[in-house]
N, C-alpha and C. Protein backbone atom coordinates (compact mmCIF):
# COMPACT_ATOMS: atom_id res chain seq x y z
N UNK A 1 0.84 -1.17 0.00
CA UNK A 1 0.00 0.00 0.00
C UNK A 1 0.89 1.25 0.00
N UNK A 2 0.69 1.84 -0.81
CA UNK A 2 1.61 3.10 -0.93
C UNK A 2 1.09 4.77 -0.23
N UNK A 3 1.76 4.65 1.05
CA UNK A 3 1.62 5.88 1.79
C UNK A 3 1.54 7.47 0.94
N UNK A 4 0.75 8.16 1.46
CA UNK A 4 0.07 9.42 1.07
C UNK A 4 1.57 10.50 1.51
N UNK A 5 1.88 11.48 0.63
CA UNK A 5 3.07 12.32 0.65
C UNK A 5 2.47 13.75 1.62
N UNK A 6 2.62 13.87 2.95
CA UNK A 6 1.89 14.68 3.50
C UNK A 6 2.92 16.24 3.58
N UNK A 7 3.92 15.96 3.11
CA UNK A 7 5.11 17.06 3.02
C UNK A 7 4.38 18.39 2.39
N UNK A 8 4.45 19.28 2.99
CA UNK A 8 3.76 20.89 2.83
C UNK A 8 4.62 22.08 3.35
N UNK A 9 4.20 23.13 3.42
CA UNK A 9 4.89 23.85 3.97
C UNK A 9 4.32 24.30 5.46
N UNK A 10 5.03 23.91 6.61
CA UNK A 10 4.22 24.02 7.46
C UNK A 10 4.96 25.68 8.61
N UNK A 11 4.29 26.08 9.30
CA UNK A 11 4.26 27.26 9.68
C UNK A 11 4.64 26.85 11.10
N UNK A 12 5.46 27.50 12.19
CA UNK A 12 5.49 27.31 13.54
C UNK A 12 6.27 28.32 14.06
N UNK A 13 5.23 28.82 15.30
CA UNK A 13 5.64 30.21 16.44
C UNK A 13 6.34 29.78 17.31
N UNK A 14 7.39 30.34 17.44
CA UNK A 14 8.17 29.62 18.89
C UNK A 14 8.43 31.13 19.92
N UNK A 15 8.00 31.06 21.17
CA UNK A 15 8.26 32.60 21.97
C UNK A 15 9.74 31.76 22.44
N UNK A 16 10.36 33.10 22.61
CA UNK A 16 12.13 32.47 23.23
C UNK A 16 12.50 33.76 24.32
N UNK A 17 13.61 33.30 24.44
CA UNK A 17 14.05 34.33 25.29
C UNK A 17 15.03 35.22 24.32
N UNK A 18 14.77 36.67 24.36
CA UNK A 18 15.53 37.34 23.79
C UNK A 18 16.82 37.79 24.18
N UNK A 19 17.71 37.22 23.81
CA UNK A 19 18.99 36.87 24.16
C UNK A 19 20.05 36.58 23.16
N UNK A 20 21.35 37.14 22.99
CA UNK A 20 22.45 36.49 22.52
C UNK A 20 22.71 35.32 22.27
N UNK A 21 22.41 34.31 20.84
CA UNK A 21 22.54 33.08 20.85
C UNK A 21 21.58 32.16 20.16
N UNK A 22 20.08 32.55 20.60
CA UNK A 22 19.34 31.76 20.75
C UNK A 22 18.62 31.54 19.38
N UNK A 23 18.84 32.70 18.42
CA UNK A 23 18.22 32.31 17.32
C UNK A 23 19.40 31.43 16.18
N UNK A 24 20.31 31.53 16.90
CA UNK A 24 21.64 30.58 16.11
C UNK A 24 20.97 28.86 16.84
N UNK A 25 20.83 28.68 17.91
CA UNK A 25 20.27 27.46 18.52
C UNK A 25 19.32 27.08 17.89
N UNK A 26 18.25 27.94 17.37
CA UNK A 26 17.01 27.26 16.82
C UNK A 26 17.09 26.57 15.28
N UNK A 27 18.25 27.28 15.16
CA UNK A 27 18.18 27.22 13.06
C UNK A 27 19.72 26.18 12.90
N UNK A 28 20.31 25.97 13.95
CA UNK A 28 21.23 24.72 13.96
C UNK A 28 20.33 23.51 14.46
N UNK A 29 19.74 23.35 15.48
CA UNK A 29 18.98 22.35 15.35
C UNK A 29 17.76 22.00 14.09
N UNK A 30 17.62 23.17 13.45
CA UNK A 30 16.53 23.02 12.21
C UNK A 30 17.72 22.19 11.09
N UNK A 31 19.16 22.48 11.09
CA UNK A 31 20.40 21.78 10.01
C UNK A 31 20.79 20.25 10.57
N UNK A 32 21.04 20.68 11.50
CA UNK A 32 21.50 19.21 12.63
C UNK A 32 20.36 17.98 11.90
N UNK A 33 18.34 18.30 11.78
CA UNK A 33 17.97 17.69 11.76
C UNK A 33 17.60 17.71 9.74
N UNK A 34 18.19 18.05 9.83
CA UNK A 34 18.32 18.42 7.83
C UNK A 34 17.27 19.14 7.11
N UNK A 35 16.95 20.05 7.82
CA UNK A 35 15.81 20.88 7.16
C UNK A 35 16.51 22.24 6.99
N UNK A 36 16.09 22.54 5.35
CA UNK A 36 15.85 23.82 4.71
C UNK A 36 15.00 25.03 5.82
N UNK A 37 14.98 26.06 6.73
CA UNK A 37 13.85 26.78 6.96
C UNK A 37 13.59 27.69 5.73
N UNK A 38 12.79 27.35 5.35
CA UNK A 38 12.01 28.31 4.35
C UNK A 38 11.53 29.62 4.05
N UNK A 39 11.37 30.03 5.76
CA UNK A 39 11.23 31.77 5.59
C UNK A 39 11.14 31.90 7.20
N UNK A 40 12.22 32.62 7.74
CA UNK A 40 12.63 32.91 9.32
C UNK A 40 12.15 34.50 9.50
N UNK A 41 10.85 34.92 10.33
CA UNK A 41 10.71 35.90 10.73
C UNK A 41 11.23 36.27 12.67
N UNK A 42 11.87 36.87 12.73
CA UNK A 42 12.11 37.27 14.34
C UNK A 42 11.86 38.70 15.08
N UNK A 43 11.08 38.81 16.00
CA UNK A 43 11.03 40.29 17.04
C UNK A 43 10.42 40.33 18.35
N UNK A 44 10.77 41.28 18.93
CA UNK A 44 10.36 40.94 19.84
C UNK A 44 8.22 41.30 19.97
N UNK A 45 8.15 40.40 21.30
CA UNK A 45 6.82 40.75 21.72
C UNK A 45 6.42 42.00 22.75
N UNK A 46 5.30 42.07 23.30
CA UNK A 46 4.71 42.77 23.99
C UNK A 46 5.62 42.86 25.40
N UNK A 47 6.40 41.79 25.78
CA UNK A 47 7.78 41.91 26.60
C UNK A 47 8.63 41.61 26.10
N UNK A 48 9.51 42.78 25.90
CA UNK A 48 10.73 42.78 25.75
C UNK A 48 11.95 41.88 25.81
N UNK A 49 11.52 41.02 26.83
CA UNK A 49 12.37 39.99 26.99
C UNK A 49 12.18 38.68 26.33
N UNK A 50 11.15 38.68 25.47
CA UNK A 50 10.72 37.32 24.85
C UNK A 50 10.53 37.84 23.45
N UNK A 51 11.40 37.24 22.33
CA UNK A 51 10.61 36.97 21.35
C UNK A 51 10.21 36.29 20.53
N UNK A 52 9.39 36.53 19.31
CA UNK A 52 8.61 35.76 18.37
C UNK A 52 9.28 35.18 17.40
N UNK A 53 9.70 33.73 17.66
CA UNK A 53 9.70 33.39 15.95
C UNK A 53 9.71 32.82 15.47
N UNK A 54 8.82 33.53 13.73
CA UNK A 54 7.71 32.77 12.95
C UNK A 54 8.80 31.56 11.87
N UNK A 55 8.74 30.45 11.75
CA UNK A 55 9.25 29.61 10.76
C UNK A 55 9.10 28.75 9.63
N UNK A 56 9.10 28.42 8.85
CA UNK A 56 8.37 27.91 7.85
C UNK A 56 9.07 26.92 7.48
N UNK A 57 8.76 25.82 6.92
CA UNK A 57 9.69 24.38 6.72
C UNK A 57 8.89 23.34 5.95
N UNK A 58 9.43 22.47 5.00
CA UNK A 58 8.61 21.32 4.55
C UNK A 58 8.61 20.60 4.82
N UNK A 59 7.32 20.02 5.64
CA UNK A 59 7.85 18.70 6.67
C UNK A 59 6.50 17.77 6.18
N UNK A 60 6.06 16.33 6.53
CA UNK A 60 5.29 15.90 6.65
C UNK A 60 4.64 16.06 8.09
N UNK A 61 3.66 15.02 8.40
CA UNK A 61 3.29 15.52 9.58
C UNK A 61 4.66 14.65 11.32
N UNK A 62 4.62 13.47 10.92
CA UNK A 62 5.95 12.68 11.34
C UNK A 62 6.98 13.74 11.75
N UNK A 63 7.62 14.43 10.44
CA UNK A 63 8.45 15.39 10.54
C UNK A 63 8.31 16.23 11.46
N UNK A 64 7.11 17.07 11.37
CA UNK A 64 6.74 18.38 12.02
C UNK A 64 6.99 18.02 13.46
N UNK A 65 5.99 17.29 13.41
CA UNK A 65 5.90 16.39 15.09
C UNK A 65 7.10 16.56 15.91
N UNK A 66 8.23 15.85 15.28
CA UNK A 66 9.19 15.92 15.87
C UNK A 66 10.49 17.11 16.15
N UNK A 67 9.92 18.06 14.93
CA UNK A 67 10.86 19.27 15.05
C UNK A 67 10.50 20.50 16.44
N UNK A 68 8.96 20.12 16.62
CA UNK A 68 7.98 21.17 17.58
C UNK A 68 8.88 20.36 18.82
N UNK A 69 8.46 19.02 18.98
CA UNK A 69 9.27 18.68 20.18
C UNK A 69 10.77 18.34 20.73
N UNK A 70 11.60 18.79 19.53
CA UNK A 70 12.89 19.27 19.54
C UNK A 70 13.08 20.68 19.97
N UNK A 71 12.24 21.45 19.31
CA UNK A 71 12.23 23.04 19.67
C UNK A 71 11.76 23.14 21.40
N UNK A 72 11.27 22.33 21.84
CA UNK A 72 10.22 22.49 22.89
C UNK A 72 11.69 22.07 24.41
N UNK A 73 12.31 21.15 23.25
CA UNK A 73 13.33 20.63 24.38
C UNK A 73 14.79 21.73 24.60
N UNK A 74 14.61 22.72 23.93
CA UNK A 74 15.65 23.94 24.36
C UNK A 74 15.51 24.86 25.21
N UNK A 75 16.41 25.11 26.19
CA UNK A 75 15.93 25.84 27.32
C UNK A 75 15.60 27.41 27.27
N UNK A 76 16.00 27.90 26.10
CA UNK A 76 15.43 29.48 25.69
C UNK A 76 14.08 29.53 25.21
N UNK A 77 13.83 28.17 25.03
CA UNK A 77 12.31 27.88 24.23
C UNK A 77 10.98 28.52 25.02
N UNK A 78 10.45 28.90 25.19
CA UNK A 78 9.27 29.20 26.26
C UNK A 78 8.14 28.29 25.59
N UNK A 79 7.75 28.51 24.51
CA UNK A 79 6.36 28.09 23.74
C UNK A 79 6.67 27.35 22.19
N UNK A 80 5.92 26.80 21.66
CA UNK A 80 6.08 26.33 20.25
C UNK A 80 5.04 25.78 20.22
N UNK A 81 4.29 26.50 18.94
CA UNK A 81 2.79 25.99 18.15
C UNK A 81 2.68 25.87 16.74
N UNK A 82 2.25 25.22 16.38
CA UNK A 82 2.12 24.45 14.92
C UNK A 82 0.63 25.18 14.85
N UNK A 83 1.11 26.26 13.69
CA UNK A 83 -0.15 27.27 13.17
C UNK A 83 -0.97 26.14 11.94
N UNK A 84 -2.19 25.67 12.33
CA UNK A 84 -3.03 25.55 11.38
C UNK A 84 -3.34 26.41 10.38
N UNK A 85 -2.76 26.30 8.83
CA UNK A 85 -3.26 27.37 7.35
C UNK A 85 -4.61 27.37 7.48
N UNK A 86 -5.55 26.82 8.00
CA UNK A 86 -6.94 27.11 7.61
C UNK A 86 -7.22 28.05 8.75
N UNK A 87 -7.14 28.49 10.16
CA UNK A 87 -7.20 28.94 11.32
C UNK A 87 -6.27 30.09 11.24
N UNK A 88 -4.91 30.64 10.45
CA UNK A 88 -4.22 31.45 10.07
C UNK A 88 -3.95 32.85 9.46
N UNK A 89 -3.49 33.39 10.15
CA UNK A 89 -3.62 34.80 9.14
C UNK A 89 -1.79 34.90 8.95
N UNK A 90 -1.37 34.53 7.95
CA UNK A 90 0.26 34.91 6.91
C UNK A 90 0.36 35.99 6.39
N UNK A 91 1.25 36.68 6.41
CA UNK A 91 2.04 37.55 5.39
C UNK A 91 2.91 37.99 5.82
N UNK A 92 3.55 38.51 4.93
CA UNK A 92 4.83 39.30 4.56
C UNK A 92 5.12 40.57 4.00
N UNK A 93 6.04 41.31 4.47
CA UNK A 93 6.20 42.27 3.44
C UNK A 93 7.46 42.47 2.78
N UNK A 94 7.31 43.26 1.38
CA UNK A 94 8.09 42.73 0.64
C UNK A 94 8.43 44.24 -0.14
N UNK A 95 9.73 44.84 0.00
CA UNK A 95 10.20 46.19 -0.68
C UNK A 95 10.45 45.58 -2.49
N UNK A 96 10.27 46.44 -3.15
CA UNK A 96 11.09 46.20 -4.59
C UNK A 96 11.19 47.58 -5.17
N UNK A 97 12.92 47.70 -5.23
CA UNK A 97 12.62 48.77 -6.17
C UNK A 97 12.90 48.33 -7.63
N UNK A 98 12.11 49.07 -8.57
CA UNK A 98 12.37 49.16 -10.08
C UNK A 98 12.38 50.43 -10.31
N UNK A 99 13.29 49.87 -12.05
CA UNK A 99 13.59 50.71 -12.71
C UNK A 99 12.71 51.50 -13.52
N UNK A 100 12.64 52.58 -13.40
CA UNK A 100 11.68 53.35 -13.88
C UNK A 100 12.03 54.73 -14.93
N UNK A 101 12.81 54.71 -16.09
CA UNK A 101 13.39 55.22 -16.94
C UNK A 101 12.34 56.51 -17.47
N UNK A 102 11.14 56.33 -17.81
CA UNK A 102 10.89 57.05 -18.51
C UNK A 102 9.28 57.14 -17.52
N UNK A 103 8.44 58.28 -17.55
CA UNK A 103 7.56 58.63 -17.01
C UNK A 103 6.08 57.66 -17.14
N UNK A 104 6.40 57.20 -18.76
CA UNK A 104 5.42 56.23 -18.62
C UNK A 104 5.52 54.77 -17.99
N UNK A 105 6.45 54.57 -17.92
CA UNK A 105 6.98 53.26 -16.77
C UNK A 105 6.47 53.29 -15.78
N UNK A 106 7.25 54.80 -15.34
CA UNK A 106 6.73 55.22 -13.60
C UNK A 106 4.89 54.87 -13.29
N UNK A 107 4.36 55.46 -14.35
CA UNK A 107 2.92 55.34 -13.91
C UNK A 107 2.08 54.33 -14.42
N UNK A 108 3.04 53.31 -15.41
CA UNK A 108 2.67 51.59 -15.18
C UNK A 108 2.79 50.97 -14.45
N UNK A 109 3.71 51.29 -13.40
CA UNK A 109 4.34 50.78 -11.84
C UNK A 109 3.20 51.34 -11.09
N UNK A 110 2.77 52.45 -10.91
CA UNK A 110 2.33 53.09 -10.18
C UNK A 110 0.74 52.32 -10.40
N UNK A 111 0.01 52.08 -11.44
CA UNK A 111 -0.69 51.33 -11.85
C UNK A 111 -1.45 49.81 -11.11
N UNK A 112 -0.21 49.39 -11.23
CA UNK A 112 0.09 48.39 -10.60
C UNK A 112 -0.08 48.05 -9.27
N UNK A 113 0.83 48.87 -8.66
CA UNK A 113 0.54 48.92 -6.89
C UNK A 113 -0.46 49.48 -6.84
N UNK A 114 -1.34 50.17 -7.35
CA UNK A 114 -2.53 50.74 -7.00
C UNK A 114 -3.78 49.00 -6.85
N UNK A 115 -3.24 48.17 -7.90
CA UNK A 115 -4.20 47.47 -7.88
C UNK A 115 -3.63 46.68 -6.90
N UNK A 116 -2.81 46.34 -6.70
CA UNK A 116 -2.12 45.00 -5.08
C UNK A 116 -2.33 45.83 -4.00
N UNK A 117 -2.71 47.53 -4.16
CA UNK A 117 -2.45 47.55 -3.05
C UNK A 117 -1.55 47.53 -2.29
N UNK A 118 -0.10 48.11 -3.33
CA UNK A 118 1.38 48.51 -2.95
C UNK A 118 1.04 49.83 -2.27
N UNK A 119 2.50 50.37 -1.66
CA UNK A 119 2.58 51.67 -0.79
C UNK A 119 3.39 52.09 -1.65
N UNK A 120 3.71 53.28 -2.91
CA UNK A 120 4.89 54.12 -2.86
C UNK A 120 5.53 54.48 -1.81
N UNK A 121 6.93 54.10 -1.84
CA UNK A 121 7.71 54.86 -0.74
C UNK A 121 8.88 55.60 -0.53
N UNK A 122 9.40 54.95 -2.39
CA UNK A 122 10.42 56.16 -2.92
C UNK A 122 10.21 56.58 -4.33
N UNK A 123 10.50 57.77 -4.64
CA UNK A 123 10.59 57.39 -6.13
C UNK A 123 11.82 58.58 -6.43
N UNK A 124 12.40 58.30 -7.53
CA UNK A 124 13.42 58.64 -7.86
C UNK A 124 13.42 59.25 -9.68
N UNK A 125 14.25 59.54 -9.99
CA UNK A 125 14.26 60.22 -11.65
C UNK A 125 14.00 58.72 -12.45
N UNK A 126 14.50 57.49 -11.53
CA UNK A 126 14.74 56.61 -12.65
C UNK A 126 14.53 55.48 -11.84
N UNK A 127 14.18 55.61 -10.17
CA UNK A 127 13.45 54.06 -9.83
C UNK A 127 12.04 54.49 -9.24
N UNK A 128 11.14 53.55 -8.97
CA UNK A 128 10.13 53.60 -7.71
C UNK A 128 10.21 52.62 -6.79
N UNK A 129 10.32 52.80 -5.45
CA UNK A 129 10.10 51.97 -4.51
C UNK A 129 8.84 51.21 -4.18
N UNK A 130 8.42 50.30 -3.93
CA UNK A 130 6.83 49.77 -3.35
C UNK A 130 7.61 48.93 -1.90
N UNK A 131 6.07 49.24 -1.61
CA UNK A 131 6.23 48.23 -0.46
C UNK A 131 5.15 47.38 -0.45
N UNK A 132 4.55 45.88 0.16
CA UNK A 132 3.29 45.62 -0.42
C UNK A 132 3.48 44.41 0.98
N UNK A 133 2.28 44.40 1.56
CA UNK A 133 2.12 43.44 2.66
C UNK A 133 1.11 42.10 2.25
N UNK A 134 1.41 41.05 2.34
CA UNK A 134 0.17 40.25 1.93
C UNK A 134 0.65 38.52 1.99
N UNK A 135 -0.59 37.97 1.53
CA UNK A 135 -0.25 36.38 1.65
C UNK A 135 0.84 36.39 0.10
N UNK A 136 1.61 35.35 0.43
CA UNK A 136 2.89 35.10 -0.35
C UNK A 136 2.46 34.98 -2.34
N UNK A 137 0.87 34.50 -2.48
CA UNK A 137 0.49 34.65 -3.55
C UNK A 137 0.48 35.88 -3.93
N UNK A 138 -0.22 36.90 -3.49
CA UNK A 138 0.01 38.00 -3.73
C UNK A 138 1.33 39.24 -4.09
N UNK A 139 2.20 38.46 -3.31
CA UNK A 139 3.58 39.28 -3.19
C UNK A 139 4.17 38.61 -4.10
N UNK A 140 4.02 37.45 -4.84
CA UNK A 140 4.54 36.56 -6.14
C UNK A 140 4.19 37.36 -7.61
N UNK A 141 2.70 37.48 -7.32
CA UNK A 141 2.14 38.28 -8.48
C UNK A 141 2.71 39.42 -8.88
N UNK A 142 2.92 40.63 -7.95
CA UNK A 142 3.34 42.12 -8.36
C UNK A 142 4.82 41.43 -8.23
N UNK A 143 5.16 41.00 -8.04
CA UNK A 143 6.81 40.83 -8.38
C UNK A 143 7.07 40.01 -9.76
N UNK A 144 5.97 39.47 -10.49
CA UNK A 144 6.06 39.20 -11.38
C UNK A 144 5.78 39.58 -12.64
N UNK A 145 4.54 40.63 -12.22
CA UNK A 145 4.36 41.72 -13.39
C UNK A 145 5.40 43.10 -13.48
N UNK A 146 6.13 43.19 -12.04
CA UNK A 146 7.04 44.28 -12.31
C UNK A 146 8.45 43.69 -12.99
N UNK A 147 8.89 42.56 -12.91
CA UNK A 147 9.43 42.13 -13.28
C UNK A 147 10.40 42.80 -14.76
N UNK A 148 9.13 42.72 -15.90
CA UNK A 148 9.70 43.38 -17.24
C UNK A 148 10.19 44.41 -17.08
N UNK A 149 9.78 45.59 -15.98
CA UNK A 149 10.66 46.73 -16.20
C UNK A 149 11.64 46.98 -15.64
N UNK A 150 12.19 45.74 -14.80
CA UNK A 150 13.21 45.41 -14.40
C UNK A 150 13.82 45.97 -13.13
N UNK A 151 13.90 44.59 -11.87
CA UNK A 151 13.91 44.90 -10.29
C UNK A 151 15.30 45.26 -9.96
N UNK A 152 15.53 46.28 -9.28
CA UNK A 152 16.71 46.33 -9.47
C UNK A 152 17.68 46.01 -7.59
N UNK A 153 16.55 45.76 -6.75
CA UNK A 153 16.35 45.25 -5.48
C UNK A 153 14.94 44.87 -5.25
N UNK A 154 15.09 43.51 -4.24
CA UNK A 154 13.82 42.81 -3.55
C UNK A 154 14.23 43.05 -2.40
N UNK A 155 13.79 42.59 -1.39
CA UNK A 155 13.26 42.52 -0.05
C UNK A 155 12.45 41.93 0.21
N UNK A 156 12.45 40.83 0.78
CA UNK A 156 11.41 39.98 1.69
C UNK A 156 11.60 40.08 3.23
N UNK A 157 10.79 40.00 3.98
CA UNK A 157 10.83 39.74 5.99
C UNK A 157 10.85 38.21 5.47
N UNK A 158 10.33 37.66 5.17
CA UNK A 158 10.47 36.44 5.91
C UNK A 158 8.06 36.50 6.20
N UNK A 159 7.55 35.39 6.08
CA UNK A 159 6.20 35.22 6.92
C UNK A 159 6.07 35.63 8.29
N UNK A 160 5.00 35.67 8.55
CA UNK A 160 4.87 36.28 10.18
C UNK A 160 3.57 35.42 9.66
N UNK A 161 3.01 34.75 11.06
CA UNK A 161 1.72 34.34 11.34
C UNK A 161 1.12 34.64 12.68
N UNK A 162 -0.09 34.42 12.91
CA UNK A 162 -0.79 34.62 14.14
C UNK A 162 -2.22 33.70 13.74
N UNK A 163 -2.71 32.74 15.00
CA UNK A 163 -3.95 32.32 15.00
C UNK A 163 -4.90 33.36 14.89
N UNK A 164 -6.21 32.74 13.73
CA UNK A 164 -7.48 33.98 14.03
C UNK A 164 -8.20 33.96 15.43
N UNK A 165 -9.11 34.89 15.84
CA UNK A 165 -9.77 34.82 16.90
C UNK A 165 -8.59 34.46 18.34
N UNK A 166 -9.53 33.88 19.17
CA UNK A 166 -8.93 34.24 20.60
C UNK A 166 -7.91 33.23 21.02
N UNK A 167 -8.01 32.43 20.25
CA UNK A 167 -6.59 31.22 20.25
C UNK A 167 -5.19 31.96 20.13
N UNK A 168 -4.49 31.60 21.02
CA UNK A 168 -2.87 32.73 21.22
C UNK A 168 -1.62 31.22 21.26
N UNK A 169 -0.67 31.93 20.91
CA UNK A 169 0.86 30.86 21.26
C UNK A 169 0.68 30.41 22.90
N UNK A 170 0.43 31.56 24.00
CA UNK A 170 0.09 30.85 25.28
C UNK A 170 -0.55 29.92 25.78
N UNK A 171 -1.69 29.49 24.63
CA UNK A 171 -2.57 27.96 24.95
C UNK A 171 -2.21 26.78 25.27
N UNK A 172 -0.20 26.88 24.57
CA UNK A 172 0.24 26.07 24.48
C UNK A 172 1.24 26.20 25.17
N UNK A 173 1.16 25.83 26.02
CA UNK A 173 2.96 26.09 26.62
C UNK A 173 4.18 24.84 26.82
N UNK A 174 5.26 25.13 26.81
CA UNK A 174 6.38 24.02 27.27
C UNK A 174 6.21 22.81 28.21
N UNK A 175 5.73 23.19 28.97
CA UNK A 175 5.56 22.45 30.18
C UNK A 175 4.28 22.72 30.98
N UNK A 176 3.13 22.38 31.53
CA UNK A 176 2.81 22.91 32.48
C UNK A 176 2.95 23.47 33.63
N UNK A 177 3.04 24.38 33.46
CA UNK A 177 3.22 24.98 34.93
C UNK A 177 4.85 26.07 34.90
N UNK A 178 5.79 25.15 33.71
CA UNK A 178 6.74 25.55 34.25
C UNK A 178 7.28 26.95 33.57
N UNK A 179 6.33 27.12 32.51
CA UNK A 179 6.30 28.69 32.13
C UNK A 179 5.12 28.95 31.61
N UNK A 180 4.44 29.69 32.30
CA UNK A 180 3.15 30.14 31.91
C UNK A 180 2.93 31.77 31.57
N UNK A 181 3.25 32.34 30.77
CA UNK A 181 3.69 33.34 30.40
C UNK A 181 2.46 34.14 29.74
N UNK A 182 1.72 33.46 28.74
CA UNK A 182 0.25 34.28 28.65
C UNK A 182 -0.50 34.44 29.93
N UNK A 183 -0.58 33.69 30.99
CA UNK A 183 -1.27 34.30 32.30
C UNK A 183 -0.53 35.31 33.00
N UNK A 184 0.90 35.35 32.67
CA UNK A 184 1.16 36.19 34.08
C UNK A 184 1.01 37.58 32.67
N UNK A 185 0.82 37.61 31.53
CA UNK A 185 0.39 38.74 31.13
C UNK A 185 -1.38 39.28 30.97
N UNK A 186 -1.72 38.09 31.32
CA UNK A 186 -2.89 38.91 31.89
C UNK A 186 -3.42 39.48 32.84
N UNK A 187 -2.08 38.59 33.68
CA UNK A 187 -2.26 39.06 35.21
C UNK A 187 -2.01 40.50 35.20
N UNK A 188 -0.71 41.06 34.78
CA UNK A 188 0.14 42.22 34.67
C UNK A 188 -0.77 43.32 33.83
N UNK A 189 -1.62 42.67 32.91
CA UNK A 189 -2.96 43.71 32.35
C UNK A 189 -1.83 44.62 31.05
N UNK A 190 -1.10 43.40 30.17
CA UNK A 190 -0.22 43.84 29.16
C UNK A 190 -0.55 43.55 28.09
């Protein structure tokens, strides 16, 4: 019987301690266990001393399984949750400047981000800047129609995710008990 290929791109929040080190720890154990990360977002949270970060990887589910509870077993680790895509809100943002030679370029570009829903944010005699926030389909598209007039810098962050509604990374914690970090911020009223 020939097993089903469950390999995807899967999404996971890890809160850490913000510290010297620790994002070199997370992305050597992601090599150690032979995975590509696919798109590394990092910052801090609502405390300063902890932060967020978002990772992306192609794993099956076997795989995943075991990378969450590798991450879970590092002591800077506080939290690690495996974001459900259907329950999810993704994106990214993504700078590009092009080349923009002649005036009618400029306002085929300009065109353009009007319809994605780009930000002008520079423009120059001979480039325009965009900036454009969105799910990764989206940020594929205008980088592919600007393309012909030719990019002369990209910029990607990297994904950022968050559960919809009232489901948070704190639901889930390391251990019970032994860091509970979404309560003592509700305690603290942060």
């Amino acid at each position: 019987m020939d097993s089903i290929d469950t390999t995807r791109r899967r999404s996971i929040s890890v809160l850490v301690d913000n510290e010297a080190g620790v994002l070199s720890q997370v992305s050597r154990m992601f090599s150690r266990k032979g995975y590509n990360i696919e798109s590394l977002a990092v910052g801090t949270t609502a405390d300063p001393t902890v932060s967020r970060i978002t990772i992306e990887v192609l794993a099956d589910d076997d795989q995943i399984d075991l990378l969450c509870n590798q991450l879970r077993k590092l002591l800077a680790v506080h939290s690690v949750k495996l974001l459900d895509a259907s329950k999810s809100i993704r994106r990214e943002l993504v700078l590009i400047k092009i080349k923009t030679e002649t005036s009618e370029v400029c306002n085929r570009v300009i065109q353009i981000a009007n319809i994605f829903r780009a930000s002008v944010i520079d423009v120059s005699s001979t480039t325009i800047t965009l900036a454009l926030i969105g799910e990764e389909s989206k940020t594929d598209a205008i980088v592919d129609l600007v393309r012909e007039f030719g990019i002369l810098e990209l910029v990607r962050t990297g994904m950022v995710a968050i559960e919809r509604g009232t489901r948070t990374i704190y639901d889930q914690t390391k251990e019970r008990g032994e860091f509970d970090y979404g309560k003592n911020v509700l305690r603290e009223g942060l």
